[in-house]
PDB file of N, CA and C in Angstrom:
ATOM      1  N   UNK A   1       0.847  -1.185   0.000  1.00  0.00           N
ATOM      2  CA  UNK A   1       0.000   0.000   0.000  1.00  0.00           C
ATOM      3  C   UNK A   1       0.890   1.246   0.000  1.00  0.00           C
ATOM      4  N   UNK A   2       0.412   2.127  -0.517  1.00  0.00           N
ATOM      5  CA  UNK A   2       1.296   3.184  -0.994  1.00  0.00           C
ATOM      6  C   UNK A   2       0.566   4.197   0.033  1.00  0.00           C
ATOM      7  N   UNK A   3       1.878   5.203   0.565  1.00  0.00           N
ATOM      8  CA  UNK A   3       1.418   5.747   1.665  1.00  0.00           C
ATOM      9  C   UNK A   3       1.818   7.107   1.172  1.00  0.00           C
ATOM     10  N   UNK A   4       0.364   8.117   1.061  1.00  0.00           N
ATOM     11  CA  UNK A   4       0.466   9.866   0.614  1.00  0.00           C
ATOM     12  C   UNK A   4       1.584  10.412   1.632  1.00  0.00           C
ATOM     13  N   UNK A   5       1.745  10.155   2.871  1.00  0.00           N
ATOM     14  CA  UNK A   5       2.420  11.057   3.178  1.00  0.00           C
ATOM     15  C   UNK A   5       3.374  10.169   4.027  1.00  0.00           C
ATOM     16  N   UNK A   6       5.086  10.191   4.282  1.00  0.00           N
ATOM     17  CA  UNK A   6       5.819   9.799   4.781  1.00  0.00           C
ATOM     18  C   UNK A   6       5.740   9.678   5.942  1.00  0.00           C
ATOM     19  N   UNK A   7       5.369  10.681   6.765  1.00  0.00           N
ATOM     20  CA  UNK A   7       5.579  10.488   8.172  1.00  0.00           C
ATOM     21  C   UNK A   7       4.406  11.897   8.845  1.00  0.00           C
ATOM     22  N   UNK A   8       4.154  11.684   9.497  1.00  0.00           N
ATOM     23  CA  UNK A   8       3.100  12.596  10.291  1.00  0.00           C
ATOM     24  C   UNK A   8       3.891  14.121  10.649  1.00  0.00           C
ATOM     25  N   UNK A   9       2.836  15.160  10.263  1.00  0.00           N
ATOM     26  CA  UNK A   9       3.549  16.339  10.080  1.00  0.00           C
ATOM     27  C   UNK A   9       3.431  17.037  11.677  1.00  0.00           C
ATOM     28  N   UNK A  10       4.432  17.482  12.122  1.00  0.00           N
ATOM     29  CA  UNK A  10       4.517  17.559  13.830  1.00  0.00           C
ATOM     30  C   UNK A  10       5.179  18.822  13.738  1.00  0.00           C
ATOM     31  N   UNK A  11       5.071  19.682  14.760  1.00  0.00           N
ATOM     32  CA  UNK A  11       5.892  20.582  15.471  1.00  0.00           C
ATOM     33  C   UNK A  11       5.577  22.085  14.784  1.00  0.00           C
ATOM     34  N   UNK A  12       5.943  23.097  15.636  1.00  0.00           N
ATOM     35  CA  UNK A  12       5.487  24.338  15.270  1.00  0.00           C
ATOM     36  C   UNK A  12       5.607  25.054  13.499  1.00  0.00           C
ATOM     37  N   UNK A  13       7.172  24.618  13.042  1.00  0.00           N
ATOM     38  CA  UNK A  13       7.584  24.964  11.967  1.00  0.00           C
ATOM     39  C   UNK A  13       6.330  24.477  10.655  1.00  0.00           C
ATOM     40  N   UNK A  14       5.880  22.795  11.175  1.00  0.00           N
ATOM     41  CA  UNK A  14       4.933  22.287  10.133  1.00  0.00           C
ATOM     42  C   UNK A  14       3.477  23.080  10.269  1.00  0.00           C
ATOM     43  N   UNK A  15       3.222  23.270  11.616  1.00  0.00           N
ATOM     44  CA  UNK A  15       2.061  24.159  11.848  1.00  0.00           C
ATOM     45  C   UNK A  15       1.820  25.331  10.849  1.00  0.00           C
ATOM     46  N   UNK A  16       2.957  26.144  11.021  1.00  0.00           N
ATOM     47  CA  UNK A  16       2.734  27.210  10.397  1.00  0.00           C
ATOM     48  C   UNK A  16       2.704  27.127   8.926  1.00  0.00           C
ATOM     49  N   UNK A  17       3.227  26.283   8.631  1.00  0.00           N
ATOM     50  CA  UNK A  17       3.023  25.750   6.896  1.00  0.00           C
ATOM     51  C   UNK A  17       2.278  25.243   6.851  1.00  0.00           C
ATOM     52  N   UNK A  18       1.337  24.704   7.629  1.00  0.00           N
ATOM     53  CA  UNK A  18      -0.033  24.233   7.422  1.00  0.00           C
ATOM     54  C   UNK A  18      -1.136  25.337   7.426  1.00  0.00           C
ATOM     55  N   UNK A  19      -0.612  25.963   8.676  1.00  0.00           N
ATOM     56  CA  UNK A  19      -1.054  27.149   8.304  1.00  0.00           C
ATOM     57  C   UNK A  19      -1.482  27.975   7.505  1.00  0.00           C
ATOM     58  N   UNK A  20      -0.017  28.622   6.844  1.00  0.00           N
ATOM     59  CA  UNK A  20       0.133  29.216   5.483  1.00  0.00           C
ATOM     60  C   UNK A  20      -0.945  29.168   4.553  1.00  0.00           C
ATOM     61  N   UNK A  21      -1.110  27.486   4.498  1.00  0.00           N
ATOM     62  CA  UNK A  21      -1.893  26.603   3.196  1.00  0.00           C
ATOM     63  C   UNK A  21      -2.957  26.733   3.328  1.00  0.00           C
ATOM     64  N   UNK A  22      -3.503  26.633   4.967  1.00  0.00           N
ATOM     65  CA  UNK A  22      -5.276  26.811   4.650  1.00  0.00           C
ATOM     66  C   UNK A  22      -5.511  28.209   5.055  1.00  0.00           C
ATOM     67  N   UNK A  23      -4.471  28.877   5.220  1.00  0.00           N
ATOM     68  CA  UNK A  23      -5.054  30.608   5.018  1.00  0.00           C
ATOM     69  C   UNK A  23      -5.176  31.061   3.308  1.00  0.00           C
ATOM     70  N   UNK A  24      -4.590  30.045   2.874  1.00  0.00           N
ATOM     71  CA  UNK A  24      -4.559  30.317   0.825  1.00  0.00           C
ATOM     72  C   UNK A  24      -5.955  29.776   0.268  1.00  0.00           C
ATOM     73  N   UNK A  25      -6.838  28.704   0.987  1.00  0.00           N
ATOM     74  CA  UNK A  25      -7.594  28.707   0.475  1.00  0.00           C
ATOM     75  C   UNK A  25      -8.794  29.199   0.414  1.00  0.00           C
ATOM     76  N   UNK A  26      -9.355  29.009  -0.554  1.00  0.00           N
ATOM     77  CA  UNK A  26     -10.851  30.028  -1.034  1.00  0.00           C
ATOM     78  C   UNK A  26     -11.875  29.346  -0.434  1.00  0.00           C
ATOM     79  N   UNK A  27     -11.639  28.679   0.680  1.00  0.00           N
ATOM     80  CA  UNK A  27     -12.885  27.978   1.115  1.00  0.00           C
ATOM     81  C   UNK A  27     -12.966  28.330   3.036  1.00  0.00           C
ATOM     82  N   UNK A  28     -13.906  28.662   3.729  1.00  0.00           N
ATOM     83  CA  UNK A  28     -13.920  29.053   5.135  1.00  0.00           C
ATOM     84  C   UNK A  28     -13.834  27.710   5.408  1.00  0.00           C
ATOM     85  N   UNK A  29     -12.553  27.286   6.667  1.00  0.00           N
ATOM     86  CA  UNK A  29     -12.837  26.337   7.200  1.00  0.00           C
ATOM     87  C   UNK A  29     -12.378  27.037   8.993  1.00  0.00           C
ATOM     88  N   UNK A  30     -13.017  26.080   9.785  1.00  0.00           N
ATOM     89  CA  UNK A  30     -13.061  26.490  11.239  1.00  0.00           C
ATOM     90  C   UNK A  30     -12.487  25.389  11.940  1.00  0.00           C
ATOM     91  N   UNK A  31     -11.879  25.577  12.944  1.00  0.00           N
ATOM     92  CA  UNK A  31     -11.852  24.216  13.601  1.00  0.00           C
ATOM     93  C   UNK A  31     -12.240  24.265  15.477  1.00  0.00           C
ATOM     94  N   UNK A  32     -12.979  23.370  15.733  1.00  0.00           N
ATOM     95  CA  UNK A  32     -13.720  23.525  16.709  1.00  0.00           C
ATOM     96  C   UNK A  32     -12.852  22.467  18.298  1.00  0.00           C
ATOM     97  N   UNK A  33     -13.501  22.732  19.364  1.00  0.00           N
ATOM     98  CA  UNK A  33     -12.467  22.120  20.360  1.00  0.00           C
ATOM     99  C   UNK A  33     -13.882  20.767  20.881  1.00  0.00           C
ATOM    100  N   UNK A  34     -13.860  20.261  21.646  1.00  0.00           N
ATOM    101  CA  UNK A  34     -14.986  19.241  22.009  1.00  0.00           C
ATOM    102  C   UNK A  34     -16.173  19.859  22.381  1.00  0.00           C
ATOM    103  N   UNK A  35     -15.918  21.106  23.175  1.00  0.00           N
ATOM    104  CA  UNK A  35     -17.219  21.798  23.533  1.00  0.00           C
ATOM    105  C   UNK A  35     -17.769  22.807  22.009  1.00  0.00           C
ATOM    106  N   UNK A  36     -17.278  22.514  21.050  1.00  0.00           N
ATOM    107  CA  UNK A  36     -18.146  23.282  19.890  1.00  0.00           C
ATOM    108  C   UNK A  36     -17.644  24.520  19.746  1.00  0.00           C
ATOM    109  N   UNK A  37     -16.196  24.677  21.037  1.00  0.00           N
ATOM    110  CA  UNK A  37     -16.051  26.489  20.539  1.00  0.00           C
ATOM    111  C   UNK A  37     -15.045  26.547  19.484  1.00  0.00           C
ATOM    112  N   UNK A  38     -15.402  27.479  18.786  1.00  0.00           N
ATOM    113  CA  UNK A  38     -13.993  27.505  17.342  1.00  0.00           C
ATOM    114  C   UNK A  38     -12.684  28.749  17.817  1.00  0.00           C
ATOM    115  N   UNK A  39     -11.880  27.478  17.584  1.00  0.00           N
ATOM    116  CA  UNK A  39     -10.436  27.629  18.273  1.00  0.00           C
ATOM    117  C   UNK A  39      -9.697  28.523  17.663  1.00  0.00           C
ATOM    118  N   UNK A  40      -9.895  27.907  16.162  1.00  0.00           N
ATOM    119  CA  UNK A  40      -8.810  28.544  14.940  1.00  0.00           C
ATOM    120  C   UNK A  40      -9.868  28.781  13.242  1.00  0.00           C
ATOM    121  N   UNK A  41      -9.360  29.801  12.676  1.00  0.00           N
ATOM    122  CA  UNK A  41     -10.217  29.682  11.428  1.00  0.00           C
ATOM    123  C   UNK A  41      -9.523  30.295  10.775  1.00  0.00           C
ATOM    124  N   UNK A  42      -9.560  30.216   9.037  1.00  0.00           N
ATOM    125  CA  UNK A  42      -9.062  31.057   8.052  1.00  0.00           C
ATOM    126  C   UNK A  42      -9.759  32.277   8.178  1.00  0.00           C
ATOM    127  N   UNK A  43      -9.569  33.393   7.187  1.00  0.00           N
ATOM    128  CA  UNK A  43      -9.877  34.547   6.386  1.00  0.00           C
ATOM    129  C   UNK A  43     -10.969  34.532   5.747  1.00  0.00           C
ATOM    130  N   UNK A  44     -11.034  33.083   4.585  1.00  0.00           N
ATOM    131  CA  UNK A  44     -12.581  33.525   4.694  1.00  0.00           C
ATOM    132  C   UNK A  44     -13.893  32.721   5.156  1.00  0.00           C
ATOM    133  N   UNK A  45     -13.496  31.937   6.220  1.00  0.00           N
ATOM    134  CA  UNK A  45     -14.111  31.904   6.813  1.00  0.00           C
ATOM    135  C   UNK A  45     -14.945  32.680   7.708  1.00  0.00           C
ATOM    136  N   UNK A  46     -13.560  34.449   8.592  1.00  0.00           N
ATOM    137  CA  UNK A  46     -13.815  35.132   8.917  1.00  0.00           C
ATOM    138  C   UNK A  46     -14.813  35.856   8.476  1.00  0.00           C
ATOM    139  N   UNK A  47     -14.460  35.867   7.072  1.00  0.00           N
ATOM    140  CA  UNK A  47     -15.738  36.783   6.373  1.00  0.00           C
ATOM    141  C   UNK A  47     -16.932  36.592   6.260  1.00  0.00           C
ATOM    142  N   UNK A  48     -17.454  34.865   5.964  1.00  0.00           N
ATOM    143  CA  UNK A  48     -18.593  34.496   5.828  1.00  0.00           C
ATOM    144  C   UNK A  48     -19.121  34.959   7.289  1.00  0.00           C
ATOM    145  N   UNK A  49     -18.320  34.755   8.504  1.00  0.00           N
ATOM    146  CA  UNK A  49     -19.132  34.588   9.782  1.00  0.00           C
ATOM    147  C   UNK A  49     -19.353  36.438   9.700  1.00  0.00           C
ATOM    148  N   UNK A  50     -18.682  37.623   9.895  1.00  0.00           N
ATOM    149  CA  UNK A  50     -18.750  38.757   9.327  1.00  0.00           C
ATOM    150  C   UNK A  50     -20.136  38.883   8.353  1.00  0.00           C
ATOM    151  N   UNK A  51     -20.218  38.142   7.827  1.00  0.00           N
ATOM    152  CA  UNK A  51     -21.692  38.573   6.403  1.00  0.00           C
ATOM    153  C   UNK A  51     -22.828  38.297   7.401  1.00  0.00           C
ATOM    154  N   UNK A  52     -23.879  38.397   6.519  1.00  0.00           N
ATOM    155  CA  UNK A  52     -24.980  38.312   6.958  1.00  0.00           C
ATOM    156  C   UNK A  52     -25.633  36.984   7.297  1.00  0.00           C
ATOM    157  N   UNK A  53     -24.787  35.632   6.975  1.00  0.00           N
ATOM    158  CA  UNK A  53     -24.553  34.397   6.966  1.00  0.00           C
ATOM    159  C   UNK A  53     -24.103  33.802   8.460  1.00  0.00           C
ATOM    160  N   UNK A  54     -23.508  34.629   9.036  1.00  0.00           N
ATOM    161  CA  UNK A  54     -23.043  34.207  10.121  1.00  0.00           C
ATOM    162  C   UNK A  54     -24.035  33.544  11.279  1.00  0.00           C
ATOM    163  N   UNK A  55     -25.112  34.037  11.450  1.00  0.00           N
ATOM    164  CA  UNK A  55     -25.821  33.119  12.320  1.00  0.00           C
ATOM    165  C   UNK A  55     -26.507  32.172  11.321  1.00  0.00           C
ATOM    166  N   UNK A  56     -26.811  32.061  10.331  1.00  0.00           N
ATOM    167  CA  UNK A  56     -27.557  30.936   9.971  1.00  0.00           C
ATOM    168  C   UNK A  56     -26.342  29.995   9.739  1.00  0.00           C
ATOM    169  N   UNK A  57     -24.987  30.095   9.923  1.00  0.00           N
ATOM    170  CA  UNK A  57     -23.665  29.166   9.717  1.00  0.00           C
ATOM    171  C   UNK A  57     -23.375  28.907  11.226  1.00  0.00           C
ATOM    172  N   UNK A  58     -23.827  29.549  12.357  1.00  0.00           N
ATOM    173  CA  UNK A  58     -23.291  29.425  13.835  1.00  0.00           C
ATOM    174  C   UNK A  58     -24.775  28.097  13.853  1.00  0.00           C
ATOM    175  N   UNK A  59     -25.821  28.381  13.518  1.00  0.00           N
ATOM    176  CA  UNK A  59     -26.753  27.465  13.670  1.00  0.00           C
ATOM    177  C   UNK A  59     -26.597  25.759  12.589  1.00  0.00           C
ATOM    178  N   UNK A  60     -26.166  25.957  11.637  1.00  0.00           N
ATOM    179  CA  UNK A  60     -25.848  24.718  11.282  1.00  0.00           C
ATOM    180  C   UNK A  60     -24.711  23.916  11.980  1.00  0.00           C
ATOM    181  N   UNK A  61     -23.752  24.594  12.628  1.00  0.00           N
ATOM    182  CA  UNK A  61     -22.985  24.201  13.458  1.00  0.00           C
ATOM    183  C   UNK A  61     -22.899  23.817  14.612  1.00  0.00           C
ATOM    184  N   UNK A  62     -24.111  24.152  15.270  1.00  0.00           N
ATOM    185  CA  UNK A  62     -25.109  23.609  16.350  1.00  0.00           C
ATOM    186  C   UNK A  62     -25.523  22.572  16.104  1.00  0.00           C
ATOM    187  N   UNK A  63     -26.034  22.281  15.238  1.00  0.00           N
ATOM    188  CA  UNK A  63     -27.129  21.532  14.946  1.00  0.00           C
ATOM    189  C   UNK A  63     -26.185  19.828  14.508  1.00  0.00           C
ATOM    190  N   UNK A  64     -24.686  20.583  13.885  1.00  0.00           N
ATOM    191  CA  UNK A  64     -24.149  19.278  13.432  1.00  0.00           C
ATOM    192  C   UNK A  64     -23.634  18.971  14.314  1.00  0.00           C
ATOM    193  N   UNK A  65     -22.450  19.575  15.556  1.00  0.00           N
ATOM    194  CA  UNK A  65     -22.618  19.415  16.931  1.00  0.00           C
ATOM    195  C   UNK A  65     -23.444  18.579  17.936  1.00  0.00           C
ATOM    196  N   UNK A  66     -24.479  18.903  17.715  1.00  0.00           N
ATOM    197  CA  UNK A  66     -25.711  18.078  18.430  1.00  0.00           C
ATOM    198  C   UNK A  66     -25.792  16.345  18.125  1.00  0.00           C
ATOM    199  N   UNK A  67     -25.806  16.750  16.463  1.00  0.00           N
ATOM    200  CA  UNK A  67     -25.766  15.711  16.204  1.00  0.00           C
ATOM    201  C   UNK A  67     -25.073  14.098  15.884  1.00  0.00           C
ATOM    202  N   UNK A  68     -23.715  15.189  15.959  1.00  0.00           N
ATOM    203  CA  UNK A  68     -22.548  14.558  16.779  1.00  0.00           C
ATOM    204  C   UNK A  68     -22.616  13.789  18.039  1.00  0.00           C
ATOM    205  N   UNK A  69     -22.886  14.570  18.947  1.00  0.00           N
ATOM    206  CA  UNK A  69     -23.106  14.127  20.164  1.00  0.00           C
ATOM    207  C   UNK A  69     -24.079  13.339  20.326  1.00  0.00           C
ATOM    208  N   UNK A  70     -25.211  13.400  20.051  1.00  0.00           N
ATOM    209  CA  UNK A  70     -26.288  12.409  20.396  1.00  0.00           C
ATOM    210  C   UNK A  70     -26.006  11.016  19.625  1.00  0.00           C
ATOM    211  N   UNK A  71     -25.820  11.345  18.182  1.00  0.00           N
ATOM    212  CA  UNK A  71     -25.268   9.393  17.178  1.00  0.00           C
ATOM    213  C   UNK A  71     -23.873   9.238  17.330  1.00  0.00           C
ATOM    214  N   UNK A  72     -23.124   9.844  18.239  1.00  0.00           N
ATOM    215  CA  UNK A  72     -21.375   9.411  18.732  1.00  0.00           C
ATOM    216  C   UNK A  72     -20.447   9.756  17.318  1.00  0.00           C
ATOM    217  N   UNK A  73     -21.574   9.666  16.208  1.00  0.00           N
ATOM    218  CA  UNK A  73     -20.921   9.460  14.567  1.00  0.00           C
ATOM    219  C   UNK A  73     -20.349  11.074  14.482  1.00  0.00           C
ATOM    220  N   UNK A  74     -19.404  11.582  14.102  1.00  0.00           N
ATOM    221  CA  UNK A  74     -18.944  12.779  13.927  1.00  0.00           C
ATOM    222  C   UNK A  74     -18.389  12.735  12.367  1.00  0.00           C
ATOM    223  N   UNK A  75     -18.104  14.047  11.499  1.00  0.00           N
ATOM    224  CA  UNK A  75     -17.581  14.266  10.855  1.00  0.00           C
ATOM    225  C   UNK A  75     -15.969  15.095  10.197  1.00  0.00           C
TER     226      UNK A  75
END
C-alpha cells in the first residue's frame, strides 16, 4: 500500500506551513475544540461569519454538533 504522506507532520515549523496553506484557500474552514467552541479559522471563513450568513452558519454548526453528540458518529 502506498502511503500519501511519509511520516506525520509535527511541530510548530509544520504548523505554520499548514497554516500558510489553509489561510490560501478560497474555502472558510473552522476548527472547533470538544465543547463546539472555534479555536482557529481562516480569512474567509472570517468573512462568511462577518456577512450576513453568520448566524444561519453558527446554527448549522449547532445543529451538526448536536448531532454529533447524540449518534457518537462525527464528521
Amino acid at each position: 500500500m502506498t502511503r500519501l504522506l511519509p511520516q506525520r507532520v509535527e511541530g510548530s515549523s509544520n504548523d505554520d506551513a499548514f497554516r500558510s496553506l489553509i489561510d490560501a484557500l478560497p474555502v472558510g474552514l473552522m476548527w472547533l475544540d470538544e465543547a463546539g467552541d472555534v479555536t482557529h479559522w481562516n480569512d474567509p471563513a472570517e468573512a462568511l461569519m462577518a456577512s450576513g450568513a453568520g448566524p444561519r452558519i453558527e446554527q448549522l454548526i449547532a445543529r451538526l454538533l448536536e448531532a454529533c453528540r447524540t449518534t457518537r458518529t462525527c464528521i
